[in-house]
N, C-alpha and C. Protein backbone atom coordinates (compact mmCIF):
# COMPACT_ATOMS: atom_id res chain seq x y z
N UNK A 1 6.12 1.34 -5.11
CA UNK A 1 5.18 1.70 -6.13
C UNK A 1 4.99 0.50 -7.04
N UNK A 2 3.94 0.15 -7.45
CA UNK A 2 3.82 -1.05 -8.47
C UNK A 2 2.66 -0.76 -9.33
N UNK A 3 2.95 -0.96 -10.83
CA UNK A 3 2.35 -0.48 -11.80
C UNK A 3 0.86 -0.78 -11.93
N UNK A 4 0.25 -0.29 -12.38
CA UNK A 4 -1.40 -0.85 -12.10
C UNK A 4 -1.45 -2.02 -12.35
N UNK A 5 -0.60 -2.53 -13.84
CA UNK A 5 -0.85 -4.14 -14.48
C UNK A 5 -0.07 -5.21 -13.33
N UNK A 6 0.52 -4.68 -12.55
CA UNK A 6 1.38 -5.83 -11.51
C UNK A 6 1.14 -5.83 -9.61
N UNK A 7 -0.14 -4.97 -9.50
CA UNK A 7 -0.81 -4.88 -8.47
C UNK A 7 -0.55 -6.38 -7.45
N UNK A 8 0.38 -6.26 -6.02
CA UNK A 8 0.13 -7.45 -5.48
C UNK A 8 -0.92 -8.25 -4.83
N UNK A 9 -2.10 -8.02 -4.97
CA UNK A 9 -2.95 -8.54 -4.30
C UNK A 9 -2.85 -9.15 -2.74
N UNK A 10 -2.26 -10.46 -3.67
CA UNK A 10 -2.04 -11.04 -2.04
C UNK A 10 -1.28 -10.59 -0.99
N UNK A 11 -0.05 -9.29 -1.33
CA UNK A 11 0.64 -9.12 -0.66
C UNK A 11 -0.32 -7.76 -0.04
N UNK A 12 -0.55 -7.36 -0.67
CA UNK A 12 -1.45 -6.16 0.02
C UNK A 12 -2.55 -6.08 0.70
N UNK A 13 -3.33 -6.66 0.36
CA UNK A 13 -4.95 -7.68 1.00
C UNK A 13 -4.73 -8.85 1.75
N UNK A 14 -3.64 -9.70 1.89
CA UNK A 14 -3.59 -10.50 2.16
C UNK A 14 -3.72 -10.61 4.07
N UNK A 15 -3.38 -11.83 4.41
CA UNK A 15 -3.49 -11.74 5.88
C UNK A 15 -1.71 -11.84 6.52
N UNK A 16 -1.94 -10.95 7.69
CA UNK A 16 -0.70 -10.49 8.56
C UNK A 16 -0.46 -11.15 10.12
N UNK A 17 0.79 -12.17 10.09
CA UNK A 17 1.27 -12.52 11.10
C UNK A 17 1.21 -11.47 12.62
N UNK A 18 1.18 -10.10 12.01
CA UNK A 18 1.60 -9.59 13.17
C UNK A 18 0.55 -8.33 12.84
N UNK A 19 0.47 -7.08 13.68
CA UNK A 19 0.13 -5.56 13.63
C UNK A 19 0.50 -5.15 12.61
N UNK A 20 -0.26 -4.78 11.82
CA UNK A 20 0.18 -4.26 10.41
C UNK A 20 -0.79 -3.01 10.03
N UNK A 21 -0.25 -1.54 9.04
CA UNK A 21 -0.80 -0.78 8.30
C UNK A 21 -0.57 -0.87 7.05
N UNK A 22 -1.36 -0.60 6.35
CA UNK A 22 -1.21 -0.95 4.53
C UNK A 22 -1.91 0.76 4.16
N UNK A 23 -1.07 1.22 3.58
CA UNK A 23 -1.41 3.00 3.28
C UNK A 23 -1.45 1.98 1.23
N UNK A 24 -2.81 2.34 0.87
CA UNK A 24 -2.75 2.06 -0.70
C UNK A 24 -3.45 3.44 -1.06
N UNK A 25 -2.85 4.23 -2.13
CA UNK A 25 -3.03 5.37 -2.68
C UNK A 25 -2.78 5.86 -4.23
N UNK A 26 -3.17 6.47 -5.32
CA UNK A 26 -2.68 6.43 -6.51
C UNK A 26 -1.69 6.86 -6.69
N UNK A 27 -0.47 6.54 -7.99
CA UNK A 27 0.55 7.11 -8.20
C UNK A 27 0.96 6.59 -9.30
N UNK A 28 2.70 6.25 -9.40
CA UNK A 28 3.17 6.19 -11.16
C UNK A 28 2.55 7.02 -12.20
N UNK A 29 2.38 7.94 -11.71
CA UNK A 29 1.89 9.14 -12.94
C UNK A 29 0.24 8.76 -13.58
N UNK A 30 0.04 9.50 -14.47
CA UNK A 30 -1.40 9.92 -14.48
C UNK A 30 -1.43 9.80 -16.23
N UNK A 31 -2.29 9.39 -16.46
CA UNK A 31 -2.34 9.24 -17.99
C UNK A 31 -3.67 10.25 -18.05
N UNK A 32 -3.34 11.43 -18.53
CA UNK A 32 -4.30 12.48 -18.79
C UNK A 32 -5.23 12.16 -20.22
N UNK A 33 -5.01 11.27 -20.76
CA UNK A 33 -6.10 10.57 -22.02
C UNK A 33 -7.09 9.75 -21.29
N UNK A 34 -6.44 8.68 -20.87
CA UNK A 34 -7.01 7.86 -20.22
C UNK A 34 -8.03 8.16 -18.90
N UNK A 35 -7.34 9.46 -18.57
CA UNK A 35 -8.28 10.08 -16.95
C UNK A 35 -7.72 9.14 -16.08
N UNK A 36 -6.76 7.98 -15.72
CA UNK A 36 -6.63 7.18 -14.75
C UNK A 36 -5.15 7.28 -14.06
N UNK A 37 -5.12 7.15 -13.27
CA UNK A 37 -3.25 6.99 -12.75
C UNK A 37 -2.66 5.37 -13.09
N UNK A 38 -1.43 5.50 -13.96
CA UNK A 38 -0.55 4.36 -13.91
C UNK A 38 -0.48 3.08 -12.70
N UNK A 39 -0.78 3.41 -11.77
CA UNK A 39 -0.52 3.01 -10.32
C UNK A 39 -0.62 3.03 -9.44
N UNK A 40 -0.28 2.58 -8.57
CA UNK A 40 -0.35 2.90 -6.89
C UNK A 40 1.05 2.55 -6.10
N UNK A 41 0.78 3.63 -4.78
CA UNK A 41 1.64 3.40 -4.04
C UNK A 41 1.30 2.83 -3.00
N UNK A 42 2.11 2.07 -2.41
CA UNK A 42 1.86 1.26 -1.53
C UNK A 42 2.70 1.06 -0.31
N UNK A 43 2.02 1.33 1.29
CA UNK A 43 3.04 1.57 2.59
C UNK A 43 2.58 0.87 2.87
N UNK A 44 3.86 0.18 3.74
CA UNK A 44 3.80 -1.01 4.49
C UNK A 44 4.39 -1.02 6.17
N UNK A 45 3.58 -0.79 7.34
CA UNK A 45 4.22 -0.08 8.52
C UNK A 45 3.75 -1.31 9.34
N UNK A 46 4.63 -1.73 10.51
CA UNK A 46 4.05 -2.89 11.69
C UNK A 46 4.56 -2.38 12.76
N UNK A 47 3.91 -2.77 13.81
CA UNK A 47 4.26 -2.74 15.16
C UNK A 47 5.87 -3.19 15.75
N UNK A 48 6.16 -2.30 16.46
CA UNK A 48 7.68 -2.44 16.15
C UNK A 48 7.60 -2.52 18.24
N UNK A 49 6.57 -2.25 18.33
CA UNK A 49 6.52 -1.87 20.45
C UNK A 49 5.73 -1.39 20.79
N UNK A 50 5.68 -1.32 22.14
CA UNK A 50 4.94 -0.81 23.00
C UNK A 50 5.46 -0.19 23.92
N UNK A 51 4.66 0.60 24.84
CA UNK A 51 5.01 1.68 26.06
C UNK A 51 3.94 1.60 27.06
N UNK A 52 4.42 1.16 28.27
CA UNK A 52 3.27 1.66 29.50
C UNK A 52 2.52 2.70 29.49
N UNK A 53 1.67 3.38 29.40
CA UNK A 53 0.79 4.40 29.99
C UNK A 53 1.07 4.65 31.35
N UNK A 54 1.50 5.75 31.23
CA UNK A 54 1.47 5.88 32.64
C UNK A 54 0.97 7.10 33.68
């Protein structure tokens, strides 16, 4: 999770050596004045293999 003000950019947008998923979604709570969420969460999943079809 990383706070809205410390968002990684490059690490999240950036470019990937390998098979990569990036899940970016809101979170760190919700400032009900403001109407906006604190944050986001952020998944980070890669290719770990493969399998024949068979």
């Amino acid at each position: 999770m990383y706070a809205a003000d410390a968002f990684p950019d490059k690490k999240v947008y950036g470019r990937a050596s390998r098979p990569e998923l990036r899940l970016i979604t809101c979170g760190g709570g919700f400032d009900k004045a403001k109407q906006e969420y604190l944050g986001n969460v952020v998944v980070f999943a890669h290719l770990t293999g493969t399998k024949p079809r068979h």
